[in-house]
Protein backbone atom coordinates (compact mmCIF):
# COMPACT_ATOMS: atom_id res chain seq x y z
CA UNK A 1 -15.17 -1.34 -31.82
CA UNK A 2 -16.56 -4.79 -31.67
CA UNK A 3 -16.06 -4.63 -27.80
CA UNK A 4 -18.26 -1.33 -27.36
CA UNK A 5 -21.47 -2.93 -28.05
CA UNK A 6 -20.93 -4.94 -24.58
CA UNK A 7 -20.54 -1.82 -22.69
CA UNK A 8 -23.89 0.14 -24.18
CA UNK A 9 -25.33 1.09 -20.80
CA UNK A 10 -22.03 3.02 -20.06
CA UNK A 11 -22.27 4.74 -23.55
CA UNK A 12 -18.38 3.86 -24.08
CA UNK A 13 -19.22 4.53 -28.48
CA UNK A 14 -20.74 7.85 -27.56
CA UNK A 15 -17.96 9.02 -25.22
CA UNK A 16 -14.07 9.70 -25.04
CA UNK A 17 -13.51 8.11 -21.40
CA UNK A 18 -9.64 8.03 -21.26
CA UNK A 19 -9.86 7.03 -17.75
CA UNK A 20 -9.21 3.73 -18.17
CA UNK A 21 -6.65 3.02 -15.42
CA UNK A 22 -8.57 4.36 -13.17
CA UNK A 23 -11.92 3.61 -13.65
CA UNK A 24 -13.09 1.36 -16.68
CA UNK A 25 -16.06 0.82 -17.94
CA UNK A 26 -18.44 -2.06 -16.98
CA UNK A 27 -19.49 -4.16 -19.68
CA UNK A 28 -23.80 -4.64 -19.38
CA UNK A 29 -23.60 -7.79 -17.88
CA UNK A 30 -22.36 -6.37 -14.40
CA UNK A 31 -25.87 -5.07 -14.07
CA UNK A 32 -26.78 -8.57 -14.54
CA UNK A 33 -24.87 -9.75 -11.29
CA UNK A 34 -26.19 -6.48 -9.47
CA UNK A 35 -29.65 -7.64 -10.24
CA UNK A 36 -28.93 -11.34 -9.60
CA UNK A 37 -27.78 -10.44 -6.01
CA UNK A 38 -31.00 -8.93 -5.12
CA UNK A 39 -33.00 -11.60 -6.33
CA UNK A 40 -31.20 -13.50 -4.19
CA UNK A 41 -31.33 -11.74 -1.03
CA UNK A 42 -34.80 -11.26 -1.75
CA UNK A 43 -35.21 -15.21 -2.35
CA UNK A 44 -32.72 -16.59 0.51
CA UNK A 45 -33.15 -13.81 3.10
CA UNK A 46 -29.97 -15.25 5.29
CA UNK A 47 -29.36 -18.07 3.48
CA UNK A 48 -28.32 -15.89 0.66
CA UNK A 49 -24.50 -16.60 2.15
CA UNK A 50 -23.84 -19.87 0.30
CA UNK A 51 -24.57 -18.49 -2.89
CA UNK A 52 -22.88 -15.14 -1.97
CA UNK A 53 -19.50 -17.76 -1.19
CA UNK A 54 -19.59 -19.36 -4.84
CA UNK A 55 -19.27 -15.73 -5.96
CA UNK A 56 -16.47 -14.77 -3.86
CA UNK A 57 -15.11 -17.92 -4.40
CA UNK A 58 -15.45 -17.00 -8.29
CA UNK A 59 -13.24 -13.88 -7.49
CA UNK A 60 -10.67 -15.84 -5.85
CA UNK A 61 -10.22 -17.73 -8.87
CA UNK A 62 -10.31 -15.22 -10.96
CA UNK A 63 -7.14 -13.95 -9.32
CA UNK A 64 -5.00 -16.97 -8.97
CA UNK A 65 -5.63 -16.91 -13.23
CA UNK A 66 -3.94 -13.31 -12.87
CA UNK A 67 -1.59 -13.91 -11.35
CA UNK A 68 -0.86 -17.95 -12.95
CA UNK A 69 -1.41 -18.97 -9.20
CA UNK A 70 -3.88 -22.40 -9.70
CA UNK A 71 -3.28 -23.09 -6.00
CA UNK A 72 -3.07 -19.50 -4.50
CA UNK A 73 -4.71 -18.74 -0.98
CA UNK A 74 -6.35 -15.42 -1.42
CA UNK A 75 -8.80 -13.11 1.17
CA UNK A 76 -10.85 -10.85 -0.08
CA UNK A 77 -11.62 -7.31 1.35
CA UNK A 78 -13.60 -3.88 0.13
CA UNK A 79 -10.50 -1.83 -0.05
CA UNK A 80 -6.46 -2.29 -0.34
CA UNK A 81 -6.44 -0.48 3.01
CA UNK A 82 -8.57 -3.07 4.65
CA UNK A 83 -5.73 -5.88 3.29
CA UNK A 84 -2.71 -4.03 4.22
CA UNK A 85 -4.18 -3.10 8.00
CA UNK A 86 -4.41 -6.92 8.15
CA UNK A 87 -1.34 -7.69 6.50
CA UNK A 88 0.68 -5.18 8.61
CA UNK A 89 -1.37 -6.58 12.06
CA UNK A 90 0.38 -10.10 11.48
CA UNK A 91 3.99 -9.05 11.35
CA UNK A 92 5.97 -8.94 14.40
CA UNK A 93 7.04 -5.22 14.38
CA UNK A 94 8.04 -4.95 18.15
CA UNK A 95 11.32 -7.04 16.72
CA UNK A 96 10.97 -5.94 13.59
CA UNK A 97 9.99 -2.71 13.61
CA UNK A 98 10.98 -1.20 9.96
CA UNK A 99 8.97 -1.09 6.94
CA UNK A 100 11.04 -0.24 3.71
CA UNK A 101 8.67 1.57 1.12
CA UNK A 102 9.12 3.84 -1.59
CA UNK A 103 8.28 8.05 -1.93
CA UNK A 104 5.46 7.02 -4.92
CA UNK A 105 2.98 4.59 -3.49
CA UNK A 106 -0.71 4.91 -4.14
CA UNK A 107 -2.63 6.77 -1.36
CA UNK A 108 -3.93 3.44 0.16
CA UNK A 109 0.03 2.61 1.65
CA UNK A 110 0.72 6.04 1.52
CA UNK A 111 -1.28 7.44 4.13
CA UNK A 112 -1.44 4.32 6.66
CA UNK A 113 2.83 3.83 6.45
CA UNK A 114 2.71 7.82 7.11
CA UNK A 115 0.19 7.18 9.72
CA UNK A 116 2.28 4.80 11.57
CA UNK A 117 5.39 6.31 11.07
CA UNK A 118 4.04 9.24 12.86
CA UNK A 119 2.89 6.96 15.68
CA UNK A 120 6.84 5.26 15.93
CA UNK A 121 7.14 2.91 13.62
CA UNK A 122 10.49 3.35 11.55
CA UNK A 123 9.05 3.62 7.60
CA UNK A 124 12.24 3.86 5.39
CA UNK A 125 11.17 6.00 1.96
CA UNK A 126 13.86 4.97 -0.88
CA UNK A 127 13.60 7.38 -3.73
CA UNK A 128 11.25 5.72 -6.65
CA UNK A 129 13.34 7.74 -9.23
CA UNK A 130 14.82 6.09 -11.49
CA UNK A 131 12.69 3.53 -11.79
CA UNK A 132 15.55 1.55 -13.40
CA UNK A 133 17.20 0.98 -10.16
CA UNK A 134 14.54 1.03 -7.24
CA UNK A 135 14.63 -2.72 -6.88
CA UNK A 136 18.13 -2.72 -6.00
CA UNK A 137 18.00 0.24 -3.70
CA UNK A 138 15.42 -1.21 -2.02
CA UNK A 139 17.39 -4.81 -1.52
CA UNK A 140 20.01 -2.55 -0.29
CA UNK A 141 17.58 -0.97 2.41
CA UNK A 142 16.14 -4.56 3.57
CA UNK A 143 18.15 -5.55 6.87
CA UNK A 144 17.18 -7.61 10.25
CA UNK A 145 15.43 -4.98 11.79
CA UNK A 146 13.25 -4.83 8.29
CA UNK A 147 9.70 -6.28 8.64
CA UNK A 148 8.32 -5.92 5.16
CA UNK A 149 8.80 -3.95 2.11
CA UNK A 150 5.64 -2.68 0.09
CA UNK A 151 6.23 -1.58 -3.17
CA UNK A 152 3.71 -1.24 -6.21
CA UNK A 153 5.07 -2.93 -9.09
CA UNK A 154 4.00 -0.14 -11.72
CA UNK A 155 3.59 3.18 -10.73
CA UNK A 156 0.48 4.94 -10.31
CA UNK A 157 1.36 8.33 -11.42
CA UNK A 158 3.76 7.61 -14.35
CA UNK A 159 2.90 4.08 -15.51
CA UNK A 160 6.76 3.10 -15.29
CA UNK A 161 6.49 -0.83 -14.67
CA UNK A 162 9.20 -1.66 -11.84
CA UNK A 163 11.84 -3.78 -12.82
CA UNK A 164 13.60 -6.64 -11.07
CA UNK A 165 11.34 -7.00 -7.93
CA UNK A 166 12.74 -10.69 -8.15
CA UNK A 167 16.05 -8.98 -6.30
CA UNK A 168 13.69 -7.22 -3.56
CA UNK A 169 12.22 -10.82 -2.46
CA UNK A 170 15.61 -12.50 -2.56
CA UNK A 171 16.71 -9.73 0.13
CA UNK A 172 13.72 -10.53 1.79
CA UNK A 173 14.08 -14.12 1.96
CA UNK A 174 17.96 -13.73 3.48
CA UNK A 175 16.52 -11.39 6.39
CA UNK A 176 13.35 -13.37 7.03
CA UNK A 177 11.24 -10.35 5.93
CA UNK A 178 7.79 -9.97 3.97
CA UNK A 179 7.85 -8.63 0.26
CA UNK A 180 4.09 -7.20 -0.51
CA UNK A 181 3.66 -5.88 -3.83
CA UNK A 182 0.87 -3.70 -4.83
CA UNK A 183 0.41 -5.15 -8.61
CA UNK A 184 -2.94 -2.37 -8.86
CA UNK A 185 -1.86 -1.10 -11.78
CA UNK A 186 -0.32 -3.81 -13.62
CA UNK A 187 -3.51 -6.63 -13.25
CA UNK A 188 -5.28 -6.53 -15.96
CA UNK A 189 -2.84 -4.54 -18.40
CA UNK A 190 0.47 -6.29 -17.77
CA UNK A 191 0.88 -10.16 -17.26
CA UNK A 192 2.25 -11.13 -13.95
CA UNK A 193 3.05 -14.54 -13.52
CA UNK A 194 4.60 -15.23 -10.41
CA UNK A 195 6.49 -18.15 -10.77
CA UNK A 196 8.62 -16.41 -13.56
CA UNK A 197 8.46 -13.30 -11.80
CA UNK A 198 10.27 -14.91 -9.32
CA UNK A 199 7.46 -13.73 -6.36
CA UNK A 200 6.04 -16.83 -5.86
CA UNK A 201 6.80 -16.54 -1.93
CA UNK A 202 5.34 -12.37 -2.18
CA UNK A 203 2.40 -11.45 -1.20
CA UNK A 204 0.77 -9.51 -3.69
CA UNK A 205 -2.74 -6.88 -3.31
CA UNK A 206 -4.73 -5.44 -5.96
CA UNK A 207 -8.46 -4.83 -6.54
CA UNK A 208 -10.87 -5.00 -9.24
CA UNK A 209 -11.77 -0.84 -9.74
CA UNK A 210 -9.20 -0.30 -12.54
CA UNK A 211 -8.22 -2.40 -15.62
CA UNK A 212 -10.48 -5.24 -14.29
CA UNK A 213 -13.10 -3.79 -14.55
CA UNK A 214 -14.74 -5.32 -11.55
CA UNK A 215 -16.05 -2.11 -10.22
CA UNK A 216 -15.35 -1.27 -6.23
CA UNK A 217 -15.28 -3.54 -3.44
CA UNK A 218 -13.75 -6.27 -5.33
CA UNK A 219 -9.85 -6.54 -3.53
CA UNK A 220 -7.49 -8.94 -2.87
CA UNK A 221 -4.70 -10.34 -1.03
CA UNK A 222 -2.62 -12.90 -2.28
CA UNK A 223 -1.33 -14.96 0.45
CA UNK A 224 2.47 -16.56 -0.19
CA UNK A 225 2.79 -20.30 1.23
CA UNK A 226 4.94 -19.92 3.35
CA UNK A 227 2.71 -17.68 5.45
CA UNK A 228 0.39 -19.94 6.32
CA UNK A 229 1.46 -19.69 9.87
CA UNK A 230 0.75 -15.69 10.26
CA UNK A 231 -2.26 -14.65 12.37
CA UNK A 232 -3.31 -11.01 11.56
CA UNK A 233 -4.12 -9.32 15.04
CA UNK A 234 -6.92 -7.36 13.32
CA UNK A 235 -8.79 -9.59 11.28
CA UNK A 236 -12.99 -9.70 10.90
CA UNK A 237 -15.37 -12.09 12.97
CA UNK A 238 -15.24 -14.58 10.16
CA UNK A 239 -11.52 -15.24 10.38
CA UNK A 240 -10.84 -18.77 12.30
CA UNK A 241 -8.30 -21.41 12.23
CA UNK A 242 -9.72 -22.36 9.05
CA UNK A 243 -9.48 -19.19 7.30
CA UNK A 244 -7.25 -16.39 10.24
CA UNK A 245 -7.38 -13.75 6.99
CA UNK A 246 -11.08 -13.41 6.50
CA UNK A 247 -13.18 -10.47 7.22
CA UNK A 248 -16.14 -9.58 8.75
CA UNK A 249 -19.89 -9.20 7.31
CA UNK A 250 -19.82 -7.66 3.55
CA UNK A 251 -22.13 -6.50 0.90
CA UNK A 252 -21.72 -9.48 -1.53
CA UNK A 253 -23.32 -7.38 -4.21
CA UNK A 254 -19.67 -6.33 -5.38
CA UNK A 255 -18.72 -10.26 -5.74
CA UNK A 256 -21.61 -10.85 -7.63
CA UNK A 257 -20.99 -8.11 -10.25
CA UNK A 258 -16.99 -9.68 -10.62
CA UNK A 259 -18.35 -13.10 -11.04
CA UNK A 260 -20.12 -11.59 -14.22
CA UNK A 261 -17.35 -9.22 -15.24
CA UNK A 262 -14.47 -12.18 -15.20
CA UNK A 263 -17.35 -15.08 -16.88
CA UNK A 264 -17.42 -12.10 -19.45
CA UNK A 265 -14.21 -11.66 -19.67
CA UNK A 266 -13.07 -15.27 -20.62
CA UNK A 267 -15.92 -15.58 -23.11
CA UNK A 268 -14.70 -12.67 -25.57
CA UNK A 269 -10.82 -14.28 -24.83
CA UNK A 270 -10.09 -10.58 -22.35
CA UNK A 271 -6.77 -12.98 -21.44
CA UNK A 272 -3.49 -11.06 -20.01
CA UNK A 273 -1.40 -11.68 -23.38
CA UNK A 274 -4.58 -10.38 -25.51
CA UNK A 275 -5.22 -7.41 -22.51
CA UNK A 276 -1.36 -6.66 -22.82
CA UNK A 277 -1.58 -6.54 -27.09
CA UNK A 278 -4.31 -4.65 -26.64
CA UNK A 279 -2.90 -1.87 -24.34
CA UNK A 280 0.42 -1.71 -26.31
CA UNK A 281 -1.41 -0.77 -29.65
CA UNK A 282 -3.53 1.75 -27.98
CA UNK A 283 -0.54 3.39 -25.69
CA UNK A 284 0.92 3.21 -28.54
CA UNK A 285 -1.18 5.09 -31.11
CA UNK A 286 -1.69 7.55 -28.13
CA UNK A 287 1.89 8.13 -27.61
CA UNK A 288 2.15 8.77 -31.92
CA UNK A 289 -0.28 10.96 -31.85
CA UNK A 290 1.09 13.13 -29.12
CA UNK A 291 4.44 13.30 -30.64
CA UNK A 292 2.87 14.47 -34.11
CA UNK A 293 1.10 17.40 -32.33
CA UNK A 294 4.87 18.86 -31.89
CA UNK A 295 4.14 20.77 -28.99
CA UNK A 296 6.77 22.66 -27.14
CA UNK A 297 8.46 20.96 -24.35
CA UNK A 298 7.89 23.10 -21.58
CA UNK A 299 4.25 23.27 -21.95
CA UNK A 300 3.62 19.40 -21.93
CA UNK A 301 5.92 16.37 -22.58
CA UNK A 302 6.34 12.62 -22.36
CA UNK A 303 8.98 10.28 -21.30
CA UNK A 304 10.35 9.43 -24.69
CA UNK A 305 13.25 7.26 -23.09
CA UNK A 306 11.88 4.46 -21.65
CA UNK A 307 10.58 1.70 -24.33
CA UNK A 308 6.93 1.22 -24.92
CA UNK A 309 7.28 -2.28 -22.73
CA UNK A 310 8.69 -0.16 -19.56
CA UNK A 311 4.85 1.08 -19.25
CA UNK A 312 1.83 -0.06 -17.88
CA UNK A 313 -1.25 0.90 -19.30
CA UNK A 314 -1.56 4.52 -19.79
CA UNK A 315 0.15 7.90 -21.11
CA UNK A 316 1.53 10.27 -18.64
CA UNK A 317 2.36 13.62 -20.05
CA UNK A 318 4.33 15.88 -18.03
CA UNK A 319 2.71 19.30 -17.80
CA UNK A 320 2.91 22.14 -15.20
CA UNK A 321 -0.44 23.20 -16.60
CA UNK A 322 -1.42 19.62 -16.45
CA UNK A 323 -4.75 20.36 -13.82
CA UNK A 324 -5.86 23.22 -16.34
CA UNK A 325 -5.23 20.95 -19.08
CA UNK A 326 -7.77 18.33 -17.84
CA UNK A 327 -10.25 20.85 -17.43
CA UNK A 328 -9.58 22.05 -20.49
CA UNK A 329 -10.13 18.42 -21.96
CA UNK A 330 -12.90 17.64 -19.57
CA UNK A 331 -15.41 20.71 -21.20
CA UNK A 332 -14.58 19.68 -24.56
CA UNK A 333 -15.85 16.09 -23.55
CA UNK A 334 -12.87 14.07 -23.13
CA UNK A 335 -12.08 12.65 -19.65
CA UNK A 336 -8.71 11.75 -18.35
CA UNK A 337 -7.06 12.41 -14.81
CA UNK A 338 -4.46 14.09 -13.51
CA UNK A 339 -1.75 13.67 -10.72
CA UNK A 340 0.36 16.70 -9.93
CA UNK A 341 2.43 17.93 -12.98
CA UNK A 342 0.92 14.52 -14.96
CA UNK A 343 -2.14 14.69 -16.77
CA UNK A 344 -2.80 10.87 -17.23
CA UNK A 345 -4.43 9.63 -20.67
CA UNK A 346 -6.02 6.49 -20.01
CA UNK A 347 -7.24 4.17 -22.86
CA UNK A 348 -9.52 0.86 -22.39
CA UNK A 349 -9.77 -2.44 -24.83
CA UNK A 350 -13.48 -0.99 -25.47
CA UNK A 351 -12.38 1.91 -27.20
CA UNK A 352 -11.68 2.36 -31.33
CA UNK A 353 -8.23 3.81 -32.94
CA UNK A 354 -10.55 6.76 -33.69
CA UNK A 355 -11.70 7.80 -30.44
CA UNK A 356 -7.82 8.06 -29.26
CA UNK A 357 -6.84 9.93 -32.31
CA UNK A 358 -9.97 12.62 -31.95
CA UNK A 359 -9.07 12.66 -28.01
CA UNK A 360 -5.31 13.78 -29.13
CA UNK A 361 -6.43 16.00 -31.50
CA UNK A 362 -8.50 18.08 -28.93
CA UNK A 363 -5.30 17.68 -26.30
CA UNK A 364 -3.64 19.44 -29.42
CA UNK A 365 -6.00 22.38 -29.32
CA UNK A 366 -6.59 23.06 -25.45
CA UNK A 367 -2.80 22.82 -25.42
CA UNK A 368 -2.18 25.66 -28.19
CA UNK A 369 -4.84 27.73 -26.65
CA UNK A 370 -2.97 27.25 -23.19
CA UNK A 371 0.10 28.17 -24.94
CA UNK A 372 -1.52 31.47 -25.95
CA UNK A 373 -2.98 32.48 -23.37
């Protein structure tokens, strides 16, 4: 647990936080950014901005290294919803007026595609089951009238990693339509070069809350080249010709605390191949440990089918008691999340073999005691 002693302040030796793809732990040197931002709003009063843009400008960075973009354009925003209102404001949906999506995307598309569809806009749902073939369903979907397609690239509720989103931007690219992928769950836990992904002309949003561990405010929108000529109709009072995707007025304080977080990060060698090692071994041990447990099927199961590389970074376990489990979990001190009929086991590179194990173990007996009850 060499990596725990970083992260003292949130007491990650002392706890069993499985919640790691969904909120992580900040190591002790985010408070150091926190601090550092006052100090220099209390220094620099308004002048505080220039030092405020070398932070954000930190963040950028930090994300063209994700995603093995040196010369990526990215804006910056609080949320994913901020990005995609912008992102959605700059296509021309009186001629295009279709967005292809899927029935699985995370609340932040979810509820402003639903939104719009109420309000006319044609939003085409293609099935996310089975994940195997969703890319080339939703190729098949993409037509003339299509605008954009947004589609996460690993799922949020099951941790299946989307396949073959290469075929979804070649569609694109024939109809003249956008591809945006929501890589949320994959930054940070699964490598995504671009280039090789073949989504080097995708745009591509994400945010630092998760496996980042970046803490809120901290989002991003990677802007493809050949966009350079798209002008978001609701963009902040800082976007010009310059810069047409950049907000309005913002509490830096989040940028500082990411500037720390990602310094941090490259000094203990956090890379994506080392983040990805890591999150295999630990899934992995997870997933073991579950299986050994033996419990019946129809209380609470895992997708055994799919190979350990189909997954991002946590356990889902299929459960129709799943909510009660969590509680269950939650009283005896270890904290996960659930999502409907998945309670979602989520394990971080700060945390020891032994934590997991003694987390399954007391899964094991909430479960029996369910099972009895």
């Amino acid at each position: 647990m060499t990596l725990a002693v970083h992260y003292r302040r949130f007491r990650v030796a002392e706890r069993l936080l499985l919640t790691g793809h969904s909120h992580q732990a900040w190591p002790d040197v985010a408070r150091e950014g926190v601090l550092e931002a006052w100090d220099d709003a209390a220094r620099e009063a308004g002048a505080k901005w220039a030092r405020a843009e070398a932070k954000a400008e930190r963040l950028r960075d930090g994300v063209r290294g994700l995603l093995d973009d040196p010369d990526g354009t990215v804006a910056l925003g609080a949320s994913t919803h901020d990005l995609l209102v912008r992102f959605l404001s700059a296509l021309d949906l009186r001629t295009r007026p279709r967005i292809v999506t899927t029935d699985a995307e995370f609340h932040s598309a979810r509820h402003l595609l639903d939104n719009l569809a109420t309000a006319g806009l044609d939003v085409l749902h293609v099935p996310a089951h089975p994940v195997a073939t969703l890319a080339e369903r939703l190729a098949g979907a993409v037509d003339d009238r299509t605008a954009a397609v947004v589609v996460s690239s690993v799922r949020y509720e099951t941790s299946e990693v989307v396949p073959h989103l290469d075929a979804v931007a070649a569609a694109c690219a024939r109809v003249g339509a956008e591809l945006l992928v929501d890589a949320y769950h994959q930054l940070g836990v699964v490598p995504l070069a671009l280039g090789e992904a073949g989504l080097a002309e995708a745009w591509v949003v994400g945010g630092g809350y998760k496996y980042l561990q970046l803490g809120e405010g901290c989002c991003f929108l990677r802007i493809p080249p050949h966009a350079a000529t798209l002008r978001p109709v609701l963009s902040g009072w800082y976007a010009d010709e310059r810069d047409p995707w950049a907000g309005a007025t913002y509490d830096p304080t989040s940028h500082y605390r990411a500037a720390r977080v990602l310094d941090f990060f490259a000094e203990q060698g956090l890379t994506p191949p080392r983040l990805r090692a890591i999150s295999l071994h630990q899934r992995g041990l997870l997933a073991a440990a579950f299986d050994d447990l033996d419990l019946p099927p129809g209380l609470v199961t895992r997708d055994r089918e799919t190979p350990a590389e189909g997954f991002g970074g946590f356990l889902a376990l299929r459960s129709p008691h799943a909510a009660t489990l969590q509680g269950a979990l939650a009283e005896r001190g270890v904290t996960t999340d659930c999502r409907g009929t998945y309670l979602r086991l989520g394990p971080a590179p700060y945390l020891g073999d032994d934590q997991l194990s003694a987390a399954i173990a007391v899964l094991g007996e909430v479960a029996r005691a369910q099972n009895t009850a």
